[in-house]
N, C-alpha and C. Protein backbone atom coordinates (compact mmCIF):
# COMPACT_ATOMS: atom_id res chain seq x y z
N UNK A 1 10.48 -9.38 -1.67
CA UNK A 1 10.15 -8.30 -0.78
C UNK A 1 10.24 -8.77 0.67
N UNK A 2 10.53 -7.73 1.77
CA UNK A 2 10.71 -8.28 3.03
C UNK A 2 9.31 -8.08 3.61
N UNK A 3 9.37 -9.05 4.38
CA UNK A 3 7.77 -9.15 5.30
C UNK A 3 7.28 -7.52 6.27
N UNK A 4 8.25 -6.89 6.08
CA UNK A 4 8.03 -5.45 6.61
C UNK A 4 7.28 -4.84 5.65
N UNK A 5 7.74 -4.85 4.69
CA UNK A 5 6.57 -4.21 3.49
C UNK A 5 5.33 -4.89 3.16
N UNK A 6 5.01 -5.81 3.41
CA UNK A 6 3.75 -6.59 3.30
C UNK A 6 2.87 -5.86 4.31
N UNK A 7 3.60 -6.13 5.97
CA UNK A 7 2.94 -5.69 6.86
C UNK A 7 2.76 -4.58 6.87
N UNK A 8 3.40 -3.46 6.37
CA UNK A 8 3.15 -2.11 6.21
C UNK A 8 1.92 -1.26 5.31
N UNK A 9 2.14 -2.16 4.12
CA UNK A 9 1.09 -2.33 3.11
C UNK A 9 -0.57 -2.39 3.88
N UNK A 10 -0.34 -3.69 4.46
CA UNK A 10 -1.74 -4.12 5.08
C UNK A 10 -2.09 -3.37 6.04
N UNK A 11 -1.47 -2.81 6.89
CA UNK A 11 -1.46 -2.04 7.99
C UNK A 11 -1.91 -0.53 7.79
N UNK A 12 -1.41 -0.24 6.86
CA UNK A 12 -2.07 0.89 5.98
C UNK A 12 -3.49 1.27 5.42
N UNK A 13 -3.64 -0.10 5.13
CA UNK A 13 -4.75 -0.46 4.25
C UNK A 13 -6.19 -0.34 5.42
N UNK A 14 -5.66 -1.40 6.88
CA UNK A 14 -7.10 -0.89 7.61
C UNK A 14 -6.90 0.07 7.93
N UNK A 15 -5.62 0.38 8.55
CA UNK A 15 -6.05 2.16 9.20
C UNK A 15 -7.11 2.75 7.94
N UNK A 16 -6.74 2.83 6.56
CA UNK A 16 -7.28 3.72 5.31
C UNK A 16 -9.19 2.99 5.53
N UNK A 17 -9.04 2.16 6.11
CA UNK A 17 -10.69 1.99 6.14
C UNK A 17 -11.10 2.40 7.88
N UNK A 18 -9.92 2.21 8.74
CA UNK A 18 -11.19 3.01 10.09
C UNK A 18 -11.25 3.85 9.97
N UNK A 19 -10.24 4.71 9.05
CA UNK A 19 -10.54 6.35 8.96
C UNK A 19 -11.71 6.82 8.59
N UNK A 20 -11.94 5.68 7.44
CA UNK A 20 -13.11 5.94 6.12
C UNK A 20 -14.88 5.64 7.60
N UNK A 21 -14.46 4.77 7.58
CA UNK A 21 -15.51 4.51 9.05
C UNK A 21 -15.74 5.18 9.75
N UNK A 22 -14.97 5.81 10.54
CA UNK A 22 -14.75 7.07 11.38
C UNK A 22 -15.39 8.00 11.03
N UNK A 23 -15.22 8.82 9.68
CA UNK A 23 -15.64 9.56 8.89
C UNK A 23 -16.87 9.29 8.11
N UNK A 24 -17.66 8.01 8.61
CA UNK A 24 -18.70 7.71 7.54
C UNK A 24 -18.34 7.65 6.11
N UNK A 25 -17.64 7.52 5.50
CA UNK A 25 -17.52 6.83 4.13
C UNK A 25 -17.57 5.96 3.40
N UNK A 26 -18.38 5.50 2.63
CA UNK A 26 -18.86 4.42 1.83
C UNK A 26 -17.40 3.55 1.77
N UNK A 27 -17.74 1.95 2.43
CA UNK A 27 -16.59 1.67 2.62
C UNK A 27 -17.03 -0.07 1.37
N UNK A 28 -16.28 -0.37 0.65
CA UNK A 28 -16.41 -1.75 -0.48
C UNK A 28 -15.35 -2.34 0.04
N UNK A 29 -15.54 -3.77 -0.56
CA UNK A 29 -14.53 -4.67 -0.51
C UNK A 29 -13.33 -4.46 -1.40
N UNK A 30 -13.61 -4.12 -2.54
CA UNK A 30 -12.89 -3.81 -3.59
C UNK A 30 -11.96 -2.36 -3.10
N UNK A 31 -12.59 -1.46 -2.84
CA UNK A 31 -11.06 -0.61 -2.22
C UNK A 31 -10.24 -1.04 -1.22
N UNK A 32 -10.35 -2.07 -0.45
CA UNK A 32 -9.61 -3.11 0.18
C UNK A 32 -8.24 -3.20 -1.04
N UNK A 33 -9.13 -3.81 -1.91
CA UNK A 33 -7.83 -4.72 -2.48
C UNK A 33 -7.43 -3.59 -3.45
N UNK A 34 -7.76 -2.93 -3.69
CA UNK A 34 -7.26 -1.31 -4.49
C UNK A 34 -6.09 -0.84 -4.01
N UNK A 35 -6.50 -0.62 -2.67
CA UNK A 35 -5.34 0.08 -1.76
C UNK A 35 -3.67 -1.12 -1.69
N UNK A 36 -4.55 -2.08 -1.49
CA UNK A 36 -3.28 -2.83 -1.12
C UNK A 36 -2.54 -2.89 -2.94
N UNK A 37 -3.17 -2.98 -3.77
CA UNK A 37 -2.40 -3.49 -5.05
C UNK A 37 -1.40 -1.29 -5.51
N UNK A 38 -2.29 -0.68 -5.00
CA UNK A 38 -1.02 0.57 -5.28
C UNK A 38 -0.06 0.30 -4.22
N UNK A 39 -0.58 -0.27 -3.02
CA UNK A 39 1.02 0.20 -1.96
C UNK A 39 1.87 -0.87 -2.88
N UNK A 40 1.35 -1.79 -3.17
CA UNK A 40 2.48 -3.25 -4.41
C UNK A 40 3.02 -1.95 -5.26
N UNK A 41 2.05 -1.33 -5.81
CA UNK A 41 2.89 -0.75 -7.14
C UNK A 41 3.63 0.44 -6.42
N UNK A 42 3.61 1.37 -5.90
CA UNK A 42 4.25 2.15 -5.11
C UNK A 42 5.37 1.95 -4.64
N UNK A 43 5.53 0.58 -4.04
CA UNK A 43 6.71 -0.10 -3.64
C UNK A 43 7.75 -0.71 -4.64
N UNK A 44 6.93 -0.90 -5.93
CA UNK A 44 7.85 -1.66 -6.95
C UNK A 44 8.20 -0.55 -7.47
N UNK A 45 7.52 0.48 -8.17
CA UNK A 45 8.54 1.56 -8.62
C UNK A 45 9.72 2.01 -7.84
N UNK A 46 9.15 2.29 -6.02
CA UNK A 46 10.77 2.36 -5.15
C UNK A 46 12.12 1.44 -5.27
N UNK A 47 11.52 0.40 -5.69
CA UNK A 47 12.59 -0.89 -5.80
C UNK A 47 13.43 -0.49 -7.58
N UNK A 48 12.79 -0.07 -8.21
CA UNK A 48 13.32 0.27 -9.81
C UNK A 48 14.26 1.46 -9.71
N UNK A 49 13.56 1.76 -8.96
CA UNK A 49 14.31 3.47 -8.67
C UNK A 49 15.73 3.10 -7.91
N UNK A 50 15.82 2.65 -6.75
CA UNK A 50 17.04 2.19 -6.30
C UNK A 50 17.90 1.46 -6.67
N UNK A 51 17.41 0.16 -7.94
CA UNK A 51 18.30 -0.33 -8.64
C UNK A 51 18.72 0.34 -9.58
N UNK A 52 17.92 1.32 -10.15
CA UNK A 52 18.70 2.37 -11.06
C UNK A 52 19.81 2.90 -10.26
N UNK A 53 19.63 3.33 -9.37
CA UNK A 53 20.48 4.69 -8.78
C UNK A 53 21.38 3.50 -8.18
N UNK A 54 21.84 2.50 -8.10
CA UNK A 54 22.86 1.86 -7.63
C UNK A 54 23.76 0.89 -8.38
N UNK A 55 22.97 1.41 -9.92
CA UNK A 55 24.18 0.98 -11.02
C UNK A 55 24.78 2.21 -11.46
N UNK A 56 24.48 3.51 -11.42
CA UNK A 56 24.70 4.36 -11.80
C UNK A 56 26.32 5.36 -11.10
């Protein structure tokens, strides 16, 4: 994976908690690492999907 998607991932991830802050929302450590392991899976299905569609 390129270091753009890492950083994007993570970057995502605090904005998704100052929002939660912002908004007063019960904020854990564990939806930390929640968030970041779907943007992983989110991103790996995009990557399956494009190697499909570029043998096809």
């Amino acid at each position: 994976m390129e270091k753009g998607v890492w950083v994007a991932i993570l970057v995502s991830a605090v904005l998704a908690f100052l929002l939660g802050n912002i908004y007063g929302q019960p904020l854990h450590w564990y939806l930390f690492i929640v968030i970041i392991l779907v943007g992983f899976f989110i991103n790996t299905i995009i990557i399956i999907l494009k190697v499909k569609d570029e043998s096809s």
